[in-house]
Protein backbone atom coordinates (compact mmCIF):
# COMPACT_ATOMS: atom_id res chain seq x y z
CA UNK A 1 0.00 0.00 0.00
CA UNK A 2 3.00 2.40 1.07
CA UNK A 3 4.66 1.78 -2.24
CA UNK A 4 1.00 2.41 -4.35
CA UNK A 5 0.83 5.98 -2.60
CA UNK A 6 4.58 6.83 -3.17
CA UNK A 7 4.33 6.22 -6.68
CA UNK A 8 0.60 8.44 -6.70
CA UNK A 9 2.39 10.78 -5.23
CA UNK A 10 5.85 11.38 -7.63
CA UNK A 11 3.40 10.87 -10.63
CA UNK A 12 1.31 13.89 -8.87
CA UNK A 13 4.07 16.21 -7.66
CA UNK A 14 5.86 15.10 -11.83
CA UNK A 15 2.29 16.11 -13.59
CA UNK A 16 2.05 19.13 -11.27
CA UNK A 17 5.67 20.29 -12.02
CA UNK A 18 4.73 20.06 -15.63
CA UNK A 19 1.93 22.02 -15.80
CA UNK A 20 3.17 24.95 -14.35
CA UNK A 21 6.13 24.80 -16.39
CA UNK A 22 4.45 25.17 -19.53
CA UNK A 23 3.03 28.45 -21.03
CA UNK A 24 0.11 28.85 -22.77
CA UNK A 25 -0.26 31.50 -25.44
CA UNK A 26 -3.08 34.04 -25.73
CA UNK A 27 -5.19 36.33 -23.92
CA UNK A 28 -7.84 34.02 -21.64
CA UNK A 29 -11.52 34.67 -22.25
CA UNK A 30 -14.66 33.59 -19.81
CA UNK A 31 -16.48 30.96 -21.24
CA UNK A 32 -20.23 32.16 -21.96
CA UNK A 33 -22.67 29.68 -20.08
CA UNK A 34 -26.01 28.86 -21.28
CA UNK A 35 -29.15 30.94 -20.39
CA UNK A 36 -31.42 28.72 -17.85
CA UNK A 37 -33.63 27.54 -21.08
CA UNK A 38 -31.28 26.67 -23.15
CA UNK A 39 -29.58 24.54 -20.20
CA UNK A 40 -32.98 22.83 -20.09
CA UNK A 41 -33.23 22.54 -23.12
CA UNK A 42 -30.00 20.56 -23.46
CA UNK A 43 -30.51 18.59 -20.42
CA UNK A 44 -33.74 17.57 -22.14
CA UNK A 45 -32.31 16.41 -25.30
CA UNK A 46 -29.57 13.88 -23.35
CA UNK A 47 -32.45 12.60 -21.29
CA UNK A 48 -34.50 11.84 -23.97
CA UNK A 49 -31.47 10.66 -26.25
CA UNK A 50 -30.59 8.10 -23.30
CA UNK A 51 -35.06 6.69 -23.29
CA UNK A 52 -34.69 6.47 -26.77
CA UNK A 53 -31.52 4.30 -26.17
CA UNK A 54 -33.33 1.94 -23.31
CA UNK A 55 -35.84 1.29 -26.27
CA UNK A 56 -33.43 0.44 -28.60
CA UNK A 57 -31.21 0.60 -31.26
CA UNK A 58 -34.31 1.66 -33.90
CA UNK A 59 -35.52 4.41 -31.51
CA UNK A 60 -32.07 5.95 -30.64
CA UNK A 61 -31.94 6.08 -34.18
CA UNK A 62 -35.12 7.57 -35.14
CA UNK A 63 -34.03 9.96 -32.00
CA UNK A 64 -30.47 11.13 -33.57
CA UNK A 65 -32.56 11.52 -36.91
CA UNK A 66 -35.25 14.09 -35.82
CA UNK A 67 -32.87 15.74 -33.94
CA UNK A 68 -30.17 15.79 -36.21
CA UNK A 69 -29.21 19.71 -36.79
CA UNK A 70 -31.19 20.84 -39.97
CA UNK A 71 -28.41 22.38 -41.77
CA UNK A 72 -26.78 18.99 -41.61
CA UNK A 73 -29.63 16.40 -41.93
CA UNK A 74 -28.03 14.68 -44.89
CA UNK A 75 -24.68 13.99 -42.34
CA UNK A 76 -25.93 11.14 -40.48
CA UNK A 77 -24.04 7.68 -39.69
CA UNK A 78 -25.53 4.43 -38.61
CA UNK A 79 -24.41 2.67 -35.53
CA UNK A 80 -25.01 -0.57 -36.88
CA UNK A 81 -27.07 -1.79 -34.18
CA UNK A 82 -25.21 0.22 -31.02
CA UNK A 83 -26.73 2.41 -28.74
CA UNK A 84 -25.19 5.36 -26.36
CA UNK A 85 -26.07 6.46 -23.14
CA UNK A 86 -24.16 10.00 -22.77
CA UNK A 87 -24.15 11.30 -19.67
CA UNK A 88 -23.45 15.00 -19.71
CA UNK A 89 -21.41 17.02 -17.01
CA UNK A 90 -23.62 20.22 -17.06
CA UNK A 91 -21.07 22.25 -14.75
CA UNK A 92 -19.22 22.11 -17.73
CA UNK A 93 -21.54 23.20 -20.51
CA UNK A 94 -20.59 26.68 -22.19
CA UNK A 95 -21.12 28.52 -25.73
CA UNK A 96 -18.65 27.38 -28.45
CA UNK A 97 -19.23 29.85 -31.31
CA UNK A 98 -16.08 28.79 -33.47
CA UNK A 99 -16.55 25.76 -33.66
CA UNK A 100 -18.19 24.11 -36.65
CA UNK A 101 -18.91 19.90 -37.78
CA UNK A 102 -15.60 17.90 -39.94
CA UNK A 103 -15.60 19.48 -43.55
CA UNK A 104 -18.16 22.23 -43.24
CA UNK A 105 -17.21 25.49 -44.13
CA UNK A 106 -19.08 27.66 -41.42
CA UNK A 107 -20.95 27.29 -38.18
CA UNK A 108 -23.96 25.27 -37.49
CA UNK A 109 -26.74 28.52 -37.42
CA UNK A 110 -27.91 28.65 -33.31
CA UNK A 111 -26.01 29.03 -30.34
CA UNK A 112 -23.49 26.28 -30.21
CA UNK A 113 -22.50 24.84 -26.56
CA UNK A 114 -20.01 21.85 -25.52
CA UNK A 115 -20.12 20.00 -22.95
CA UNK A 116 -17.89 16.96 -20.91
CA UNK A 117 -19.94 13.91 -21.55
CA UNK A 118 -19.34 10.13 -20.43
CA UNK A 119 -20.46 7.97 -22.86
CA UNK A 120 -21.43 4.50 -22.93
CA UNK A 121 -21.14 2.24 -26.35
CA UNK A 122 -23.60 -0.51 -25.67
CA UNK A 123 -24.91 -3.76 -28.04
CA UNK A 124 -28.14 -5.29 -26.46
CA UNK A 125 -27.52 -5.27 -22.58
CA UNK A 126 -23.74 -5.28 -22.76
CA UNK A 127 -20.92 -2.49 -22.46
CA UNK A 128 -18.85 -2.38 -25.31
CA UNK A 129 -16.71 0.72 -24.34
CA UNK A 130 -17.01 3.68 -22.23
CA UNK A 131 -15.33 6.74 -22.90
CA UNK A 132 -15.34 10.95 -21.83
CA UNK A 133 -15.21 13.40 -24.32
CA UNK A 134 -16.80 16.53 -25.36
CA UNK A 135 -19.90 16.73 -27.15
CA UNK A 136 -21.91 19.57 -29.20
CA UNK A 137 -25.59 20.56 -29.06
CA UNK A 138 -26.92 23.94 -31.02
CA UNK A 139 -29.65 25.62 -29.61
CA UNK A 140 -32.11 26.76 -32.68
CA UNK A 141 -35.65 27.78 -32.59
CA UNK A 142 -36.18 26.64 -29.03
CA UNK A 143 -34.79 23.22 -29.32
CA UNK A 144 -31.71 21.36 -28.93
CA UNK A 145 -30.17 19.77 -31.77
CA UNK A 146 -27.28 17.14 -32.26
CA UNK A 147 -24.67 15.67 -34.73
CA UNK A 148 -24.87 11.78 -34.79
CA UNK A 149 -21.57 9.96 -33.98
CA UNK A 150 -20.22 8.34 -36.27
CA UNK A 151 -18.00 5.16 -35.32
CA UNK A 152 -14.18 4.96 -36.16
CA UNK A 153 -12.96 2.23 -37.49
């Protein structure tokens, strides 16, 4: 056990020692959190994302297909059969204006926000992978929108 925390500790005090030896160029800027409807609204659309997930693989994907962002409804990928539960860290959610989808040349139109998810890849009743990552939802209109995953191979 002694040996377990001595070796926590060096990689700690290391990875701290690192960090504050590195600079980071450019001028911060506070992140822009979203309005109280907006977080609802994206709350919402993971809640109902994750239902549509307990049904199955043809309602998660009848899910990520009406709520596909319209500018990019064509831009879908199948799953072959997975399903996700994301789990979003709202603490973290915050405006993203920059950012814009692989391969398109502007902005989705809306207010774009990112959040820290945890996501599980699942295949009937079993885990496949789990992973944490960030994740994008647009706010248009008065409802949430997302961009289907699309698996790596």
């Amino acid at each position: 056990m002694r040996r377990v925390w001595g070796t926590a500790l060096v990689l700690l005090a290391t990875t701290t020692a690192a960090g504050c030896a590195t600079a980071v160029a450019g001028k911060p800027v506070a992140a822009v959190s979203a309005t109280g409807q907006d977080r609802s609204l994206i709350t919402k659309y993971f809640a109902d994302l994750d239902d549509a997930g307990t049904q199955g693989a043809g309602a998660q994907r009848d899910f990520l297909r009406r709520t596909q962002h319209p500018d990019f409804a064509s831009a879908t990928c199948d799953l072959g059969g997975l399903t996700l539960r994301i789990e979003p860290t709202m603490s973290t959610l915050r405006t993203d204006p920059k950012w814009k989808p692989e391969r398109a040349g502007k902005p989705p139109r809306g207010t774009v926000y990112v959040v820290a998810v945890s996501v599980w890849i699942r295949r009937d009743t079993a885990t496949l992978a789990e992973q944490i990552g960030s994740q994008r939802v647009v706010v248009l209109d008065g409802k949430a929108y997302g961009f289907t995953p699309c698996p790596t191979r």
